[in-house]
Protein backbone atom coordinates (compact mmCIF):
# COMPACT_ATOMS: atom_id res chain seq x y z
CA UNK A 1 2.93 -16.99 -3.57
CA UNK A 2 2.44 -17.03 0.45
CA UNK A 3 1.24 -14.25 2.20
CA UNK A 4 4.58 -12.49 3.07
CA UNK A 5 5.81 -12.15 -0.80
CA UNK A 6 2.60 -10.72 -1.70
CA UNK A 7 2.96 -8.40 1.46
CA UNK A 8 6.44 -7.13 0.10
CA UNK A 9 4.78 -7.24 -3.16
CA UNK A 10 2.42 -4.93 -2.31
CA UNK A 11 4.89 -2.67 0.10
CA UNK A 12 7.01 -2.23 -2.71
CA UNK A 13 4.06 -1.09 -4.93
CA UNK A 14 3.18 1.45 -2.85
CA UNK A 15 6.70 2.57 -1.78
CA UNK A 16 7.04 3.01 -5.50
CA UNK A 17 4.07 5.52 -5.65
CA UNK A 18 6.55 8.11 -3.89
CA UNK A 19 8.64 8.13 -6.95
CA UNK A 20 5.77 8.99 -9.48
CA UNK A 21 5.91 12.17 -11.51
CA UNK A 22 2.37 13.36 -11.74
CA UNK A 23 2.46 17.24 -11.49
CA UNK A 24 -0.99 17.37 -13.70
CA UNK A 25 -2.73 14.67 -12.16
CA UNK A 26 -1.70 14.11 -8.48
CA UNK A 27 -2.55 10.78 -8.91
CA UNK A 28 0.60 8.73 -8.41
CA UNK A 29 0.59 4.84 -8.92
CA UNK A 30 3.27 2.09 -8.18
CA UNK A 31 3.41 -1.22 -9.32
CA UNK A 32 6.44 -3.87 -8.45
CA UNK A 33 6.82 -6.60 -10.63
CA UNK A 34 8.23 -10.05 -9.48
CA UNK A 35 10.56 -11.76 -12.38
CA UNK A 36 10.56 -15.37 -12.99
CA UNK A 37 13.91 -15.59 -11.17
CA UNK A 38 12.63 -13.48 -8.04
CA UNK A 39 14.27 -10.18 -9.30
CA UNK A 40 11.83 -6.93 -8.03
CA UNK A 41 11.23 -4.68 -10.59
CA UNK A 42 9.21 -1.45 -9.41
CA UNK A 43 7.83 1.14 -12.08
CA UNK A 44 5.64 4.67 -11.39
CA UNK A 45 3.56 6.77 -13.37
CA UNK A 46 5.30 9.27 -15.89
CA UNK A 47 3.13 12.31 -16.68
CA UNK A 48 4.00 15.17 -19.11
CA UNK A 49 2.76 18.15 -20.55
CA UNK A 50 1.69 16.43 -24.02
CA UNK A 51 -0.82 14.16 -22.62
CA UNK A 52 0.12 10.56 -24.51
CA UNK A 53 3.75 11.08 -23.93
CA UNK A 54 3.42 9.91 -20.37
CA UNK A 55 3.53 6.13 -19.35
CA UNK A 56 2.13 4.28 -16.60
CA UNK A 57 3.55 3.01 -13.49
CA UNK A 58 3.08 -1.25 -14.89
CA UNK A 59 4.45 -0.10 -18.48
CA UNK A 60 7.10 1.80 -16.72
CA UNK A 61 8.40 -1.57 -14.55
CA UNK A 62 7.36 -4.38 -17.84
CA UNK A 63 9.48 -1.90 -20.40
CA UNK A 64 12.56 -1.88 -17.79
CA UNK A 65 12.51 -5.32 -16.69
CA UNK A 66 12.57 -6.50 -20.58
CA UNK A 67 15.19 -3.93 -21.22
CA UNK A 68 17.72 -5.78 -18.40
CA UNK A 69 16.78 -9.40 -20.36
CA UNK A 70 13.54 -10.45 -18.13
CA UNK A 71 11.06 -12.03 -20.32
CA UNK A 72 9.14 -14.20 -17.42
CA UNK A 73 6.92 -12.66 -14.68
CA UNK A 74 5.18 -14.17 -11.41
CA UNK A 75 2.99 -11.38 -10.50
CA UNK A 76 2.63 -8.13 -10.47
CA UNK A 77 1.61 -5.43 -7.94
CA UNK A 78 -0.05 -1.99 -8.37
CA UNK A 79 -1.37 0.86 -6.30
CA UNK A 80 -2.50 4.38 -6.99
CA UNK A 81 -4.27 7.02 -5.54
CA UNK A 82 -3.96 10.74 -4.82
CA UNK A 83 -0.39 12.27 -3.90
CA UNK A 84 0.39 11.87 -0.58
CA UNK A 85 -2.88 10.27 0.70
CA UNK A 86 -2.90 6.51 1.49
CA UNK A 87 -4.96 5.01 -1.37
CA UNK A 88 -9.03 5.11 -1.20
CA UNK A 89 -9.92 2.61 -3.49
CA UNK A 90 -8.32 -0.08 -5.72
CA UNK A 91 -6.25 1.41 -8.98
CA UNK A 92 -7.33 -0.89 -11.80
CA UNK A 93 -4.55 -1.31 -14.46
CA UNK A 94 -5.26 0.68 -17.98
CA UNK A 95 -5.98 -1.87 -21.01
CA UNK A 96 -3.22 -0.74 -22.21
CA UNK A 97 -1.40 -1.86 -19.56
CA UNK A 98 -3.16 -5.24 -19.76
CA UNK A 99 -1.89 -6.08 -23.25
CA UNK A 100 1.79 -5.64 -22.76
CA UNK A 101 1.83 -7.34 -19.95
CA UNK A 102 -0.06 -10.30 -21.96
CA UNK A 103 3.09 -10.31 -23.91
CA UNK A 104 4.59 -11.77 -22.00
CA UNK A 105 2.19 -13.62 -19.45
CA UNK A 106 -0.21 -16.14 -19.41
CA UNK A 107 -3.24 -15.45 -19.20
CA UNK A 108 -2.79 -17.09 -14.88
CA UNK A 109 -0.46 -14.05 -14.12
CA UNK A 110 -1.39 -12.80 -11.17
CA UNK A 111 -2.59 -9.15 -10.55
CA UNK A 112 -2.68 -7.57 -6.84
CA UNK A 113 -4.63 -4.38 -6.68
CA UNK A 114 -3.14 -3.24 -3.44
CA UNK A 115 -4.63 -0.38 -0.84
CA UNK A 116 -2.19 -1.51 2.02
CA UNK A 117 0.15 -4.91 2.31
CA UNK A 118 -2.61 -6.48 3.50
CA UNK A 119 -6.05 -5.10 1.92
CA UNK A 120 -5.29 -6.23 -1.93
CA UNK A 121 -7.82 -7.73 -4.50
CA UNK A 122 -6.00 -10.79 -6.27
CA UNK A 123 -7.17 -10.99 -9.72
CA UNK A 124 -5.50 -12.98 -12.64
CA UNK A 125 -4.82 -11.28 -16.13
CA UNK A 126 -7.64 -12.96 -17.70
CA UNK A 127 -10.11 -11.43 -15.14
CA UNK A 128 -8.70 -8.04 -16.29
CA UNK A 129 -8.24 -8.56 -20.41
CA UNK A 130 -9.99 -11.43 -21.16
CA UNK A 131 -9.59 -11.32 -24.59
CA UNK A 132 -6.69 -10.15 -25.30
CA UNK A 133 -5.07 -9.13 -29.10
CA UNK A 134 -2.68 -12.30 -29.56
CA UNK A 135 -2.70 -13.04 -33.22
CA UNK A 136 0.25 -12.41 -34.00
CA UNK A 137 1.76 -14.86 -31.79
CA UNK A 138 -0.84 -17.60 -32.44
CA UNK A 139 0.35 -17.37 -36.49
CA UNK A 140 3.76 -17.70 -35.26
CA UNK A 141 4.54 -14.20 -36.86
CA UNK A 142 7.38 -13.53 -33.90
């Protein structure tokens, strides 16, 4: 990726944080996720009252991307910080996070953790879930 798809990468990320529902929280997080075919997939946090019934902003963009027939990524984008306020410092993805997106990426999918469209840390999915749970693709169970 050059510079100017991460930077609309990242913009999209944290355009994305304005649609977040976090009521609880005030923490809203984007994330925009770039299909294998160049389709932009963006995805915010989902809070509600019963605490595990929420999802996150990269589960939120992975779930609907696979749901319209995307199985292949590039790279994904996330930012988060409080409501309203430009983020202070970089929003880590959750592990849970981590695994689905190592579902369906390598472990060389790249990972911006984004403040601004141009002060991101680039990180690859094995920097973030090193080891993550694959045995049930390595028996060849799917």
């Amino acid at each position: 990726m050059n510079q100017d798809d991460i930077r609309d990468l990242a913009a999209k990320a944290i355009e994305a944080r304005e649609y977040a529902y976090a009521p609880y929280s005030n923490f809203t997080v984007g994330a925009a996720l770039l299909t294998a075919d160049g389709t932009l997939i963006t995805g915010s946090n989902v809070e509600n009252a019963a605490y595990p019934a929420g999802l996150c902003a990269e589960r939120t963009a992975v779930f609907y991307a696979v749901a319209h027939g995307h199985r292949g990524f590039r790279a994904l984008a996330v930012s988060g910080g409080q409501k309203d306020c430009p983020p202070e410092d970089y929003c880590m993805p959750c592990g849970m996070c981590l695994q689905v997106l190592s579902e369906f990426c390598g472990e060389e999918f790249d990972i911006f953790i984004v403040k601004s469209e141009t002060d991101f840390l680039h990180l690859k999915l094995k920097d973030l879930l090193p080891h993550a749970f694959t045995i049930i693709k390595e028996k060849n169970i799917l």
